[in-house]
Protein backbone atom coordinates (compact mmCIF):
# COMPACT_ATOMS: atom_id res chain seq x y z
CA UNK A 1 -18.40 -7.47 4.78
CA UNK A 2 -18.72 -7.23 0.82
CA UNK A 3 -16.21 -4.32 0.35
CA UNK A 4 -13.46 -5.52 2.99
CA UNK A 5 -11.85 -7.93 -0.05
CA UNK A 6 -12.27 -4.96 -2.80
CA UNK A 7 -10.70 -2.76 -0.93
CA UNK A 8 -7.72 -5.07 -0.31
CA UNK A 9 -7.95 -6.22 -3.42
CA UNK A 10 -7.95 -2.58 -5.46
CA UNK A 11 -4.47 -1.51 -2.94
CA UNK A 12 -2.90 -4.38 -4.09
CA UNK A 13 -3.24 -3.89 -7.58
CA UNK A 14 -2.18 -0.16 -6.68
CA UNK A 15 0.74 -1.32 -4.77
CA UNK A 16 2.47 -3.88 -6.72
CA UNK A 17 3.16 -2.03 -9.95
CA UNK A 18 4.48 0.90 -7.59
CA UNK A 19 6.44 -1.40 -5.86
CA UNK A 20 8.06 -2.60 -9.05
CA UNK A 21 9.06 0.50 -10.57
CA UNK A 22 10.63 1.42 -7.21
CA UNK A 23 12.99 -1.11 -7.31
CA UNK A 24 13.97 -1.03 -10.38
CA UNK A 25 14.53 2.72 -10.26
CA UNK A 26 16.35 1.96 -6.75
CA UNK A 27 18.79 -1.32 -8.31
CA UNK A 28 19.29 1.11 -11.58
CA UNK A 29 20.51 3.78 -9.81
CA UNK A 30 22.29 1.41 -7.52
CA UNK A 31 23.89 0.09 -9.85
CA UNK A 32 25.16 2.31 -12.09
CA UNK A 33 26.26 4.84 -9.10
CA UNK A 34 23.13 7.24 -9.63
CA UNK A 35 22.52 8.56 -6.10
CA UNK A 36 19.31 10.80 -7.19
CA UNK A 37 17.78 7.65 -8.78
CA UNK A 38 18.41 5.18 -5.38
CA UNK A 39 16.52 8.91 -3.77
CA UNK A 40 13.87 8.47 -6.25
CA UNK A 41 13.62 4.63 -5.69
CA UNK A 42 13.69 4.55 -2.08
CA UNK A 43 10.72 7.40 -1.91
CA UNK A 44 8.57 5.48 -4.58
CA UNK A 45 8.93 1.98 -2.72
CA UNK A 46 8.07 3.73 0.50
CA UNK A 47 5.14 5.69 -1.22
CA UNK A 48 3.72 2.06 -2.31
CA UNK A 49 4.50 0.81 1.24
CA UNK A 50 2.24 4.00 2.79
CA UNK A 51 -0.51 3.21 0.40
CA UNK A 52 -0.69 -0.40 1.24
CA UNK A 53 -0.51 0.43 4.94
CA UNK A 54 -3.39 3.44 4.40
CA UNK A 55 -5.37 0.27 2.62
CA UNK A 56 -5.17 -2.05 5.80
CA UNK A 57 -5.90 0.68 7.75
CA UNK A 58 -9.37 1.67 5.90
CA UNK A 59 -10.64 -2.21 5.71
CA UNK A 60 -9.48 -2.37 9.84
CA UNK A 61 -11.61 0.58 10.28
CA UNK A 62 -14.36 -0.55 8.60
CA UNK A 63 -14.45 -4.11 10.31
CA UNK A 64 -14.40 -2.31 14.12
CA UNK A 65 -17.21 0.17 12.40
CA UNK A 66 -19.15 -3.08 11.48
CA UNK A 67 -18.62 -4.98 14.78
CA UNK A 68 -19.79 -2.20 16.86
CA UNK A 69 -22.97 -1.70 14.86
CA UNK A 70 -24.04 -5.61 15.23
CA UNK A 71 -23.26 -5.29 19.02
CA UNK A 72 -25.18 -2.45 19.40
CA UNK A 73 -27.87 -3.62 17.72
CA UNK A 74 -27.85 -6.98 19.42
């Protein structure tokens, strides 16, 4: 259960700076009435969104992967 925390740990430090950009690109463009920059925003904050999701989804599958292996070794 070592690499459960790095793995969480590595997406969010992935994540968060994608995150950020996103909406700033998305208030920017917002903002100042740039409808290809909300476009660009809106993609980028859902691309950090996917990876964070893909991230829960790998430790999740790794945990069920674990559990079954003590049980069947019990």
């Amino acid at each position: 259960m070592q690499s459960n925390p790095r793995i969480l740990h590595v997406t969010k430090y992935v994540c968060v700076p994608i995150l950020v950009v996103g909406v700033i690109l998305f208030f920017y463009g917002f903002v100042n009435d740039f409808a290809n920059i909300v476009g660009i925003g809106y993609g980028t904050i859902m691309g950090g969104v996917f990876i964070f999701i893909m991230g829960l989804f790998l430790v999740a599958t790794e945990e069920v992967l674990e559990r079954n292996k003590n049980e069947n070794n019990s």
